[in-house]
PDB file of N, CA and C in Angstrom:
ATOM      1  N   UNK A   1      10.798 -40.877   4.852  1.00  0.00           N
ATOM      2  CA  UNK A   1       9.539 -40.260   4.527  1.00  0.00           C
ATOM      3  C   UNK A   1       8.690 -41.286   3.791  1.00  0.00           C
ATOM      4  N   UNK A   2       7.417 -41.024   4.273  1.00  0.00           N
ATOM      5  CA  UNK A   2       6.597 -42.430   3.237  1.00  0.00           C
ATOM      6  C   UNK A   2       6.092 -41.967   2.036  1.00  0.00           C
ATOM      7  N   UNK A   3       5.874 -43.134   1.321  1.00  0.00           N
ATOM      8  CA  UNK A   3       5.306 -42.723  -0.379  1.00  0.00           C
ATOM      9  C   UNK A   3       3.901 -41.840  -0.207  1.00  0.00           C
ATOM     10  N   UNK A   4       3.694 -41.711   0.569  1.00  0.00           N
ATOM     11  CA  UNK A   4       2.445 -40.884   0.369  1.00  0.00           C
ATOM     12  C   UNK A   4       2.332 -39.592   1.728  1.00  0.00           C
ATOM     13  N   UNK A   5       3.586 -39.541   1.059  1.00  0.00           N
ATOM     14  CA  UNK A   5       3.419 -37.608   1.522  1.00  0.00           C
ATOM     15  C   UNK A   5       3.295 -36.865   0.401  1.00  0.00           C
ATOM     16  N   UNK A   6       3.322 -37.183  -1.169  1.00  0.00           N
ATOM     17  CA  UNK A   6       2.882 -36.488  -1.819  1.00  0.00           C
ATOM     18  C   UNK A   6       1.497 -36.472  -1.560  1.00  0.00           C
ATOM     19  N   UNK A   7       0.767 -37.172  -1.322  1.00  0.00           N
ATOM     20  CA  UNK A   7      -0.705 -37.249  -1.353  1.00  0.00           C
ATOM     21  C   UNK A   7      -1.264 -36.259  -0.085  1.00  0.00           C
ATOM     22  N   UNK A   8      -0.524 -36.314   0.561  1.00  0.00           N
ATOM     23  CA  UNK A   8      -0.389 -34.919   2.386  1.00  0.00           C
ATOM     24  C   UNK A   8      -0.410 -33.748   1.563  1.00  0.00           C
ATOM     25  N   UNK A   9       0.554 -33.668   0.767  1.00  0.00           N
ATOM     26  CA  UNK A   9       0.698 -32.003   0.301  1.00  0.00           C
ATOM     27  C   UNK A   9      -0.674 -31.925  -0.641  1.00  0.00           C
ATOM     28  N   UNK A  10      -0.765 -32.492  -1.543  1.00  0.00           N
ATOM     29  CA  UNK A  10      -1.912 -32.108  -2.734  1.00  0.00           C
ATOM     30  C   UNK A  10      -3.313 -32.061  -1.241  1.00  0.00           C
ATOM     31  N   UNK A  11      -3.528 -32.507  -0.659  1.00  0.00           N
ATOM     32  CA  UNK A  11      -4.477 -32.860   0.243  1.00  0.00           C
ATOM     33  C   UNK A  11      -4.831 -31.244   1.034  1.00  0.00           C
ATOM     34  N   UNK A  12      -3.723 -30.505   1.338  1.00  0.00           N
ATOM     35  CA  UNK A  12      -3.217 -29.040   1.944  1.00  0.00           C
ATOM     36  C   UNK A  12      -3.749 -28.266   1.375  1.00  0.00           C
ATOM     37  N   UNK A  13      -3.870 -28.337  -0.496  1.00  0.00           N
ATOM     38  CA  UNK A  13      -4.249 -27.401  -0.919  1.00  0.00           C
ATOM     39  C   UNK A  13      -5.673 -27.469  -1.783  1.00  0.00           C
ATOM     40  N   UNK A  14      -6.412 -28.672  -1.452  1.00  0.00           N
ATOM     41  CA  UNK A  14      -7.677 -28.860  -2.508  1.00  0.00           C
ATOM     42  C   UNK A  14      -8.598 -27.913  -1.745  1.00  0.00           C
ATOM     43  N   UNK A  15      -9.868 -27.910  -2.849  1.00  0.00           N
ATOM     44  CA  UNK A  15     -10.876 -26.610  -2.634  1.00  0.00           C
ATOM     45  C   UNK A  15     -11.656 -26.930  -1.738  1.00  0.00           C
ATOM     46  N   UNK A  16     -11.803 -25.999  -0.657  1.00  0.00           N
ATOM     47  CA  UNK A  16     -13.036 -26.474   0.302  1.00  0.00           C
ATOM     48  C   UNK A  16     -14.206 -25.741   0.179  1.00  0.00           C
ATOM     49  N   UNK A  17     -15.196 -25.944   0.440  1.00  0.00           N
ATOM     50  CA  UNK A  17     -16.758 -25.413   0.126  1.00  0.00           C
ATOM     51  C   UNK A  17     -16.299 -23.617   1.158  1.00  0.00           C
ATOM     52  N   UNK A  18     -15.267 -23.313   2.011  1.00  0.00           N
ATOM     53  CA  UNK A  18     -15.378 -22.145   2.402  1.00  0.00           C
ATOM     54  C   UNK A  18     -13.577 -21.652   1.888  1.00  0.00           C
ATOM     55  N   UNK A  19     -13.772 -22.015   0.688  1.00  0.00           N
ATOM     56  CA  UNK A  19     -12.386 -21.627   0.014  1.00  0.00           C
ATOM     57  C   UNK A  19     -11.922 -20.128  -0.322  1.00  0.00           C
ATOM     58  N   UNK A  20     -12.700 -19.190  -0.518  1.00  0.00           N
ATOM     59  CA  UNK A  20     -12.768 -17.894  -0.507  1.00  0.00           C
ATOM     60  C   UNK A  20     -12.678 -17.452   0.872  1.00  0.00           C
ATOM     61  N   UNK A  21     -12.898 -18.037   2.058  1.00  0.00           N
ATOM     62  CA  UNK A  21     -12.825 -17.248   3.133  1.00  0.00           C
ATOM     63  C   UNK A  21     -11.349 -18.013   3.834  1.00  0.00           C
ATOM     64  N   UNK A  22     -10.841 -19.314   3.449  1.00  0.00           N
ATOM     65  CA  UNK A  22      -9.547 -20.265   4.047  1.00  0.00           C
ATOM     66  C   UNK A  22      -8.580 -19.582   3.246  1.00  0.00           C
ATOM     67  N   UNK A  23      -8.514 -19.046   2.000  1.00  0.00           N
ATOM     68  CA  UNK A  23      -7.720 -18.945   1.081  1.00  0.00           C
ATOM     69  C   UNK A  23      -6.554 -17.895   1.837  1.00  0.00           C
ATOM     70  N   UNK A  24      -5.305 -18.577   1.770  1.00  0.00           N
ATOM     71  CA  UNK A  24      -3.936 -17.438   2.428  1.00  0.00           C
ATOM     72  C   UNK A  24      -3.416 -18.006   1.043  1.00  0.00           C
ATOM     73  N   UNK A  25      -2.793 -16.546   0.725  1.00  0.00           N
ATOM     74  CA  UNK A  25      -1.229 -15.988  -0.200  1.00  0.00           C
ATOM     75  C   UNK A  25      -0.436 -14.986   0.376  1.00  0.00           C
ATOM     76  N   UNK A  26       0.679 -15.693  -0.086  1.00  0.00           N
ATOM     77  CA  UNK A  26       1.783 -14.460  -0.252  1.00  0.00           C
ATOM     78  C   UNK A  26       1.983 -14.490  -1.798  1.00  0.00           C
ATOM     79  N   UNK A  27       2.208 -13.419  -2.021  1.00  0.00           N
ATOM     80  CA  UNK A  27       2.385 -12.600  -3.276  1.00  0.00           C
ATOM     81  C   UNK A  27       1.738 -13.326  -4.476  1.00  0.00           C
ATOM     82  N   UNK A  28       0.718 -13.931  -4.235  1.00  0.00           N
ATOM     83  CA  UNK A  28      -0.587 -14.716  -4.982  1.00  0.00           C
ATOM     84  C   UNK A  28      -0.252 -16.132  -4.863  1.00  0.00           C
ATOM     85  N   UNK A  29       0.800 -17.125  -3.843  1.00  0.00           N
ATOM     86  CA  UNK A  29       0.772 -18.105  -3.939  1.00  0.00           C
ATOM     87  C   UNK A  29       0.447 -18.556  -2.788  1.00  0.00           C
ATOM     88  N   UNK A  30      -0.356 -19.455  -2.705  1.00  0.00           N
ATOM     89  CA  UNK A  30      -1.437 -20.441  -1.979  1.00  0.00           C
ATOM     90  C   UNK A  30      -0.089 -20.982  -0.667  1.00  0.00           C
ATOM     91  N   UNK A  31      -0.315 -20.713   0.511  1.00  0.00           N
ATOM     92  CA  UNK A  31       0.187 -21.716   1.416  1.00  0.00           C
ATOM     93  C   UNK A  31      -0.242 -22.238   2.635  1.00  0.00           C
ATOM     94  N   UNK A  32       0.307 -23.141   3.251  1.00  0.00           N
ATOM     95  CA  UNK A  32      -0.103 -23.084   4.611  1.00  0.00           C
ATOM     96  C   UNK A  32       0.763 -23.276   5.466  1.00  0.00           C
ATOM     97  N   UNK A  33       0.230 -22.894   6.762  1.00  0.00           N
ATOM     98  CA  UNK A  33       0.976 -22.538   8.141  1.00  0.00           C
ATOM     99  C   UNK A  33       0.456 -23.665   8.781  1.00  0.00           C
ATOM    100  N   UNK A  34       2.084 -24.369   9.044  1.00  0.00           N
ATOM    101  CA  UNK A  34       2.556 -24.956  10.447  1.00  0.00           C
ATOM    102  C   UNK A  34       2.925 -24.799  10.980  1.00  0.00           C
ATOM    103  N   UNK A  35       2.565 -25.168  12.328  1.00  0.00           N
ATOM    104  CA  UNK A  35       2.964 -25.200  13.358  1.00  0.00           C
ATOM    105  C   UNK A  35       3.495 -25.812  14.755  1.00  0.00           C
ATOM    106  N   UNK A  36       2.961 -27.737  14.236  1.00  0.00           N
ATOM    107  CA  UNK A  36       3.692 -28.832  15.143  1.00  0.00           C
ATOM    108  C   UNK A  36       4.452 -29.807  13.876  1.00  0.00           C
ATOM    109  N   UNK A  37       4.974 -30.005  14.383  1.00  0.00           N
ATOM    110  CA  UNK A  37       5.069 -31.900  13.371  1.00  0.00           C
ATOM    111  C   UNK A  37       4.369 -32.938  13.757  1.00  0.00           C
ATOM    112  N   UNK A  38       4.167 -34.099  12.865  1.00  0.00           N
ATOM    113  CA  UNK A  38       3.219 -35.027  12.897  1.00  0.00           C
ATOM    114  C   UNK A  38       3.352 -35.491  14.227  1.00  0.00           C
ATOM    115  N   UNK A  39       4.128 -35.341  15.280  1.00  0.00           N
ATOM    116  CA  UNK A  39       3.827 -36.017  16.768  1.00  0.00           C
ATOM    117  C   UNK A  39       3.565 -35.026  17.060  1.00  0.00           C
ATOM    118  N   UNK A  40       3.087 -33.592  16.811  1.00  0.00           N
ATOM    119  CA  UNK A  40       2.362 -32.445  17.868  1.00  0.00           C
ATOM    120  C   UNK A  40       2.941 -31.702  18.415  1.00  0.00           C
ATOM    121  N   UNK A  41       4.589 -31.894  18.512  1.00  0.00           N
ATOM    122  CA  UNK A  41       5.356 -31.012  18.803  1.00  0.00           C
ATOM    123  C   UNK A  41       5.577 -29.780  18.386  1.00  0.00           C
ATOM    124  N   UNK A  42       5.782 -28.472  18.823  1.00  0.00           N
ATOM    125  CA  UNK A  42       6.162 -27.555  18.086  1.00  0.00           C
ATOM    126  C   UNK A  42       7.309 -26.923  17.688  1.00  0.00           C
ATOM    127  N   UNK A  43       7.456 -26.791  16.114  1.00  0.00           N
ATOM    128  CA  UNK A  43       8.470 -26.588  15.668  1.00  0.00           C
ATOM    129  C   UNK A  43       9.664 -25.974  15.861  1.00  0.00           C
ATOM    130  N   UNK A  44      11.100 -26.173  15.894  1.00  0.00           N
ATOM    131  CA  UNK A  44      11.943 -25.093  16.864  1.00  0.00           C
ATOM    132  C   UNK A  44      13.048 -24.695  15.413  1.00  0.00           C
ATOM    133  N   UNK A  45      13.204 -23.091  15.463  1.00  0.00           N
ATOM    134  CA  UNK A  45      13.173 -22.461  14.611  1.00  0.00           C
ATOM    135  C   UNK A  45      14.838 -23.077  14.252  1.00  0.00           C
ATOM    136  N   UNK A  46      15.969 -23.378  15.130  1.00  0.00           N
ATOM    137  CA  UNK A  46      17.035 -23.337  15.392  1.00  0.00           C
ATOM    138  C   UNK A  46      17.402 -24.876  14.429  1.00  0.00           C
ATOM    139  N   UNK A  47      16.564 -25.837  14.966  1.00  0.00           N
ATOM    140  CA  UNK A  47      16.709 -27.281  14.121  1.00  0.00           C
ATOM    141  C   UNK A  47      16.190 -27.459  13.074  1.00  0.00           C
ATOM    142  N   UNK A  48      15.157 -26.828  12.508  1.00  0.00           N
ATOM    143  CA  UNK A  48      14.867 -26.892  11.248  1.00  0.00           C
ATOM    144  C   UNK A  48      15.836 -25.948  10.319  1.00  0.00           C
ATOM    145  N   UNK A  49      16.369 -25.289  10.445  1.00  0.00           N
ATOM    146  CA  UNK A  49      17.220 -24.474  10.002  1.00  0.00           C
ATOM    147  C   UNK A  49      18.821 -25.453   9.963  1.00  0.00           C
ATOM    148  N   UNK A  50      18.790 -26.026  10.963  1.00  0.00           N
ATOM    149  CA  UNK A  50      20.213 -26.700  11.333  1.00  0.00           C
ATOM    150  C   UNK A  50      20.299 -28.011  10.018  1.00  0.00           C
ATOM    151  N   UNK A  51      19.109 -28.559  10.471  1.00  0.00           N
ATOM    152  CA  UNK A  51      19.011 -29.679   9.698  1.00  0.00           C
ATOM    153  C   UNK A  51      18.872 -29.317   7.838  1.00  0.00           C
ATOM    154  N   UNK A  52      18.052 -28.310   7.642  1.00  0.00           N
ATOM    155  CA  UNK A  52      18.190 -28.076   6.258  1.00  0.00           C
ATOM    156  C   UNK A  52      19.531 -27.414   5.566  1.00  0.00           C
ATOM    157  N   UNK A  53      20.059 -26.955   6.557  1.00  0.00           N
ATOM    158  CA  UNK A  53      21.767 -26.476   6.002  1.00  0.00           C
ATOM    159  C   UNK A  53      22.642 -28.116   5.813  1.00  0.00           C
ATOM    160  N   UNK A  54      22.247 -29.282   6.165  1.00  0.00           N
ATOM    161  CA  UNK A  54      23.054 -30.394   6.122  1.00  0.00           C
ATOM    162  C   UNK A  54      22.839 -31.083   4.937  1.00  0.00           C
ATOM    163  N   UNK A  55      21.099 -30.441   4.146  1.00  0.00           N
ATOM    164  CA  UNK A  55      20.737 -31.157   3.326  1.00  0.00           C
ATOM    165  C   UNK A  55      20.880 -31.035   1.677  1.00  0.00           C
ATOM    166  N   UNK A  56      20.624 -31.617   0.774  1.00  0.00           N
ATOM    167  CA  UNK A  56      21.139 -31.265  -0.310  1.00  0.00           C
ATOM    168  C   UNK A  56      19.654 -31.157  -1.298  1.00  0.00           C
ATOM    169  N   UNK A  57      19.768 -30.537  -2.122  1.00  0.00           N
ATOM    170  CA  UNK A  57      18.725 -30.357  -3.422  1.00  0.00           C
ATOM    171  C   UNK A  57      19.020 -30.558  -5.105  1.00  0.00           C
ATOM    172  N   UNK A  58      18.050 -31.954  -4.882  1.00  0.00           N
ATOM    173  CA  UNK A  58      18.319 -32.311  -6.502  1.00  0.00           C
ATOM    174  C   UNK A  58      17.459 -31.377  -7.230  1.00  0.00           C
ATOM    175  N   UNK A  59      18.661 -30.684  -8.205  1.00  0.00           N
ATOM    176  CA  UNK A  59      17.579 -29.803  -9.501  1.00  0.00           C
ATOM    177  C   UNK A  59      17.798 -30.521 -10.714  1.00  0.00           C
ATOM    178  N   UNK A  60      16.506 -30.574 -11.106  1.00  0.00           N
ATOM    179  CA  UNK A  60      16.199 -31.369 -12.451  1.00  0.00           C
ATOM    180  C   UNK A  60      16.131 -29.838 -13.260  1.00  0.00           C
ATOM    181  N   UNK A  61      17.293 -30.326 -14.441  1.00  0.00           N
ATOM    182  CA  UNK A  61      17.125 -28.687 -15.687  1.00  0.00           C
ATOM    183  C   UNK A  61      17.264 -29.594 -17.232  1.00  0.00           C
ATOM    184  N   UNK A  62      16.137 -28.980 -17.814  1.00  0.00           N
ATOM    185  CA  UNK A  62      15.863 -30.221 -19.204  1.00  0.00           C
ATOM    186  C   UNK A  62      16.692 -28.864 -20.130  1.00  0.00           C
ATOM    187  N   UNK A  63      17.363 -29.693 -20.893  1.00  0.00           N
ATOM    188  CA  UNK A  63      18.267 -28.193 -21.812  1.00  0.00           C
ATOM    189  C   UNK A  63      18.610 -29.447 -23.162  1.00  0.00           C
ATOM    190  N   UNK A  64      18.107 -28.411 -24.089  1.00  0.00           N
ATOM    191  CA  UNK A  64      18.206 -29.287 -25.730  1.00  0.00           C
ATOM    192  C   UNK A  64      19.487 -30.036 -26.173  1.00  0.00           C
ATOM    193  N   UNK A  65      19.535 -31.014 -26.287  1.00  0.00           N
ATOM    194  CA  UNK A  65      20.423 -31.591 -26.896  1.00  0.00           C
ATOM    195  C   UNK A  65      20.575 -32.509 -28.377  1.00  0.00           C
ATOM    196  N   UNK A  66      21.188 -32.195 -29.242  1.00  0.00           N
ATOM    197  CA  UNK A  66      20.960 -32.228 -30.033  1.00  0.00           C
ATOM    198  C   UNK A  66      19.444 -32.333 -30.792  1.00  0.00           C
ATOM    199  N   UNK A  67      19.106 -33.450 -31.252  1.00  0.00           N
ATOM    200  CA  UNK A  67      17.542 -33.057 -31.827  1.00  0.00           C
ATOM    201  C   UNK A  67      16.857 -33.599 -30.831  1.00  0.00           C
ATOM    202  N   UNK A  68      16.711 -33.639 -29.384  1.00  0.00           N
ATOM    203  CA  UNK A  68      16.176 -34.169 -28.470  1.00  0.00           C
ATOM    204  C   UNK A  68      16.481 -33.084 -27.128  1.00  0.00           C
ATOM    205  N   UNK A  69      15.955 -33.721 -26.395  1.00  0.00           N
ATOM    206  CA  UNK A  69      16.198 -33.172 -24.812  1.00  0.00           C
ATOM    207  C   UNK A  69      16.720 -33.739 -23.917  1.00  0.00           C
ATOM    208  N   UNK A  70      17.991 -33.387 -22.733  1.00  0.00           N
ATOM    209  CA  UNK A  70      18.564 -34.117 -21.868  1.00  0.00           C
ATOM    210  C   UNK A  70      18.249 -33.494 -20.625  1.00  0.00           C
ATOM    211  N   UNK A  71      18.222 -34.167 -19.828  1.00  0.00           N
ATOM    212  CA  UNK A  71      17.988 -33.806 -18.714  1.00  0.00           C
ATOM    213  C   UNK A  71      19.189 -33.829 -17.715  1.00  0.00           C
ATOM    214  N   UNK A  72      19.322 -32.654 -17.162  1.00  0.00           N
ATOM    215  CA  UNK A  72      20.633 -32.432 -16.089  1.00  0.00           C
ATOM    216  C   UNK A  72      20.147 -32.366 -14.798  1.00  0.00           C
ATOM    217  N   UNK A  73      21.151 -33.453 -13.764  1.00  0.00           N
ATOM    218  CA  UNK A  73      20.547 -33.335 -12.151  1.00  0.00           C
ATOM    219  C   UNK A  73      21.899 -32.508 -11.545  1.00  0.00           C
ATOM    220  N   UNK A  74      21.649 -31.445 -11.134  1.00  0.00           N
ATOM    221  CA  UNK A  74      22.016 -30.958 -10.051  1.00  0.00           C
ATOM    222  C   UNK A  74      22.136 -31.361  -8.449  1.00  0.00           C
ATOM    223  N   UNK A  75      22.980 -31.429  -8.058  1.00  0.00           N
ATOM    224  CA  UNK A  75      23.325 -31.554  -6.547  1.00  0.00           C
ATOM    225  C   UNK A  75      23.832 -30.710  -6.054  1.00  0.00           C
ATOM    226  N   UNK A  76      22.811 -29.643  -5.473  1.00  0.00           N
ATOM    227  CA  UNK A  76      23.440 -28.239  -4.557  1.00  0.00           C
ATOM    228  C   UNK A  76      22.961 -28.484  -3.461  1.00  0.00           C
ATOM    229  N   UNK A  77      23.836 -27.418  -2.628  1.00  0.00           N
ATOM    230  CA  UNK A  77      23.798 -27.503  -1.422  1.00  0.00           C
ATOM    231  C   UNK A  77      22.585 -26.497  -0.610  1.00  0.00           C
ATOM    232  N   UNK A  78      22.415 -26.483   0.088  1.00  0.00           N
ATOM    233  CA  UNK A  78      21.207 -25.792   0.607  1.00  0.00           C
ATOM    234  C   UNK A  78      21.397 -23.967   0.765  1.00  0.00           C
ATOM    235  N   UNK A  79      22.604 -24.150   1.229  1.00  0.00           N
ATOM    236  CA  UNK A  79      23.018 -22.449   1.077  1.00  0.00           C
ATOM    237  C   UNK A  79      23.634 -21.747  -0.501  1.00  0.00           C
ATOM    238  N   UNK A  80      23.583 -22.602  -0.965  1.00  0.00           N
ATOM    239  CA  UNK A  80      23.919 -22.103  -2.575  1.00  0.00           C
ATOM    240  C   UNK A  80      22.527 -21.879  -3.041  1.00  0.00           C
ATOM    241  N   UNK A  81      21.153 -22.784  -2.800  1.00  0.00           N
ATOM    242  CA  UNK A  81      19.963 -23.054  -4.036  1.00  0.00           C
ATOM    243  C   UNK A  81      19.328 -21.778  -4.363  1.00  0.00           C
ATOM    244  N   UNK A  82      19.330 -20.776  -3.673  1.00  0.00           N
ATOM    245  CA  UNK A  82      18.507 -19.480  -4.092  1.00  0.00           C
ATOM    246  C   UNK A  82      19.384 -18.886  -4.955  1.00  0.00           C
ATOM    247  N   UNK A  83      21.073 -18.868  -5.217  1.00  0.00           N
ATOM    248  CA  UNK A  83      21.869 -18.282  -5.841  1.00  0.00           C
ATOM    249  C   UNK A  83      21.713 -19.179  -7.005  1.00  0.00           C
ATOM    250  N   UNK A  84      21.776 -20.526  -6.975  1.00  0.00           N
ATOM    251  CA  UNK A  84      21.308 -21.684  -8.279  1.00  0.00           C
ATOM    252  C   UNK A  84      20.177 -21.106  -8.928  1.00  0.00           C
ATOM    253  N   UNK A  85      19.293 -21.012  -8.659  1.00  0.00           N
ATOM    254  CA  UNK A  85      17.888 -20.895  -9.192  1.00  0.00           C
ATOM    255  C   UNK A  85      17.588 -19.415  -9.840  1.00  0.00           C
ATOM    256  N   UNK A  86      18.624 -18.373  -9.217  1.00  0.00           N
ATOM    257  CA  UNK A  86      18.870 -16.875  -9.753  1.00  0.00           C
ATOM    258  C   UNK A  86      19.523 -17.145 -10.871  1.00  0.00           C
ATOM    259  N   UNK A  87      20.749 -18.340 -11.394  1.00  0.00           N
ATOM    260  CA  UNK A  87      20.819 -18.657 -12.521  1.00  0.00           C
ATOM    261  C   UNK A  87      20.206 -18.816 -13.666  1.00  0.00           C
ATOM    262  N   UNK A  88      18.842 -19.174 -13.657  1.00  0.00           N
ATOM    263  CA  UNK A  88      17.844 -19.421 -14.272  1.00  0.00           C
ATOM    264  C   UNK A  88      16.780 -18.700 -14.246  1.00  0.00           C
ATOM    265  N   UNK A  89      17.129 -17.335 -13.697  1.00  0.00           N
ATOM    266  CA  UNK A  89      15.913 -16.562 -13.811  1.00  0.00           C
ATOM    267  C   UNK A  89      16.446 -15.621 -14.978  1.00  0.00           C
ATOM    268  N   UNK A  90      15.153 -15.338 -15.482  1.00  0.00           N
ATOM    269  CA  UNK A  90      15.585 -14.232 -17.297  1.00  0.00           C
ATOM    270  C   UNK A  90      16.514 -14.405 -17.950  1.00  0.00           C
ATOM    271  N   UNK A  91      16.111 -16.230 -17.989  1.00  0.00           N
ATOM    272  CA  UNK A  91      17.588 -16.779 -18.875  1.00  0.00           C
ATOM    273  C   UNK A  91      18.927 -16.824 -18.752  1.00  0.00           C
ATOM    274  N   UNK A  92      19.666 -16.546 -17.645  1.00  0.00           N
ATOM    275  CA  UNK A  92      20.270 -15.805 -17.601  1.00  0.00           C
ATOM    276  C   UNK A  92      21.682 -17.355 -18.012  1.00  0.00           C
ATOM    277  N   UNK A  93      20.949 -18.802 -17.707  1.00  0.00           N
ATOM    278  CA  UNK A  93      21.663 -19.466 -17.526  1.00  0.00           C
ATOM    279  C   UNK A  93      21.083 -20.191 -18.658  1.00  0.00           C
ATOM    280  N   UNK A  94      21.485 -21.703 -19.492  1.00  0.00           N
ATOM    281  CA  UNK A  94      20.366 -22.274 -20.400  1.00  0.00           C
ATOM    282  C   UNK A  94      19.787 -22.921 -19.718  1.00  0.00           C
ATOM    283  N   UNK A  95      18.725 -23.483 -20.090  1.00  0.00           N
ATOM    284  CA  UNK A  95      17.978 -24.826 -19.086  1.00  0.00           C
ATOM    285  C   UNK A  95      16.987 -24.077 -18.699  1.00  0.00           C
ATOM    286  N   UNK A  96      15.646 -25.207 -18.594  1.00  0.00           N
ATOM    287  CA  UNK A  96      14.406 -24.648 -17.616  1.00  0.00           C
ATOM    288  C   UNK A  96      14.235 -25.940 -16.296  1.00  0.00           C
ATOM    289  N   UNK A  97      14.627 -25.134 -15.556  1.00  0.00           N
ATOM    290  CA  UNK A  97      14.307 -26.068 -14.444  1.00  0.00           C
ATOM    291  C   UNK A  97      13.139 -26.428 -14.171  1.00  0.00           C
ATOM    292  N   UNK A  98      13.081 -28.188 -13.951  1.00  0.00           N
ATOM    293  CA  UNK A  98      11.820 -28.912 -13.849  1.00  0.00           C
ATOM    294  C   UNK A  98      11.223 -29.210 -12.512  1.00  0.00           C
ATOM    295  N   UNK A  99      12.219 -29.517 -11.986  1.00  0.00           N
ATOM    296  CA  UNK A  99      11.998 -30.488 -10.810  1.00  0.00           C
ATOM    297  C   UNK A  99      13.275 -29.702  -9.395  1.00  0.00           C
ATOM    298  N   UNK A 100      12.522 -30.079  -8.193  1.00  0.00           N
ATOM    299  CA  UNK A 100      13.900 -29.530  -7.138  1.00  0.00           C
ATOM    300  C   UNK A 100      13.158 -30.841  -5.742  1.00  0.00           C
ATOM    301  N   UNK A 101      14.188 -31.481  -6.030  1.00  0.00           N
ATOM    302  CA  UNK A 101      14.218 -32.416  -4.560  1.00  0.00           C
ATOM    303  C   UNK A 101      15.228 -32.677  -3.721  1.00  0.00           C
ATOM    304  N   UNK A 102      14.660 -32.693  -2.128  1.00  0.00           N
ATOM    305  CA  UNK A 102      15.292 -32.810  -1.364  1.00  0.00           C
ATOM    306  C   UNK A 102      16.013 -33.971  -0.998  1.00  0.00           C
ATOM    307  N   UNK A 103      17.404 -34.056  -1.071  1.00  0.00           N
ATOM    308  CA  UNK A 103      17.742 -35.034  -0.768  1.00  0.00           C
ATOM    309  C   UNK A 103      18.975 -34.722   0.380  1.00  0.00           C
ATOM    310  N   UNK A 104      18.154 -35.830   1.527  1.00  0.00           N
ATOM    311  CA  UNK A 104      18.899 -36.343   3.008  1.00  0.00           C
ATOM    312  C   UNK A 104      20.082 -37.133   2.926  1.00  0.00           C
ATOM    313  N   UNK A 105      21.241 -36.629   3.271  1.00  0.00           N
ATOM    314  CA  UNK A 105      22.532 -37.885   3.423  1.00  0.00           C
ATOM    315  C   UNK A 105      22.445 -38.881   4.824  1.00  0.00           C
ATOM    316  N   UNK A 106      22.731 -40.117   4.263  1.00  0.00           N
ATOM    317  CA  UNK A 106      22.045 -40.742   5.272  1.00  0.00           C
ATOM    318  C   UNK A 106      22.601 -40.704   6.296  1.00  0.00           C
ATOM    319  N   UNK A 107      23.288 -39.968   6.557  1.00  0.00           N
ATOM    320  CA  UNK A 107      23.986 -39.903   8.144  1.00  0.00           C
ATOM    321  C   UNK A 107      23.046 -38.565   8.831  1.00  0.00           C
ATOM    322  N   UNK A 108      21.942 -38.189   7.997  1.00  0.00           N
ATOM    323  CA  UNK A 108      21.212 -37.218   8.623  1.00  0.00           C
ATOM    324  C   UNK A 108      19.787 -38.313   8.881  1.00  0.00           C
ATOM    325  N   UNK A 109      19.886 -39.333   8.422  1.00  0.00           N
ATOM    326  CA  UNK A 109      18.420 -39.975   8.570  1.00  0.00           C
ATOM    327  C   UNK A 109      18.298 -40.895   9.774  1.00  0.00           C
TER     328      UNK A 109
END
């Protein structure tokens, strides 16, 4: 992936002069719908699914340590992360999770 696919995503969601009439949410959060990948193809429901079950997710969780803060990386797996992240909802776990990235093993790249 290149260094500037962050700059793709922020790009997805800036304000356009007909922003009240472009504006899609689900349950008040801003998204958008694709529908090819960058060669135009269209997406097939079976491989994107295939491929994200192979992949892994770094969670960044900052939790106090002594008179400072440490930061813990997580390495879960893709079918665990919604049960991970239910950890951390209404406290239930310590830590506030910061950060969640995807990370490819390179035998998937």
């Amino acid at each position: 992936m290149s260094d500037n696919y962050k700059d793709k995503v922020i790009e997805l969601f800036k304000k356009s002069p007909n922003d009240i009439e472009n504006k899609r949410l689900f349950k008040g959060f801003p998204y958008v719908k694709l529908t090819k990948d960058e060669n135009g193809n269209l997406f097939k429901e079976d491989s994107l699914i295939d491929f994200a079950s192979r992949c892994f997710y770094i969670v960044s969780v900052v939790k106090k340590s002594g008179l400072g803060a440490a930061i813990y990386k997580y390495k879960v797996p893709y079918s665990s992360l919604i049960l991970f992240l239910k950890e951390f909802e209404n406290n239930k776990s310590y830590g506030t999770v910061i950060d969640i990235e995807r990370y490819i093993p390179e035998d998937l790249a």
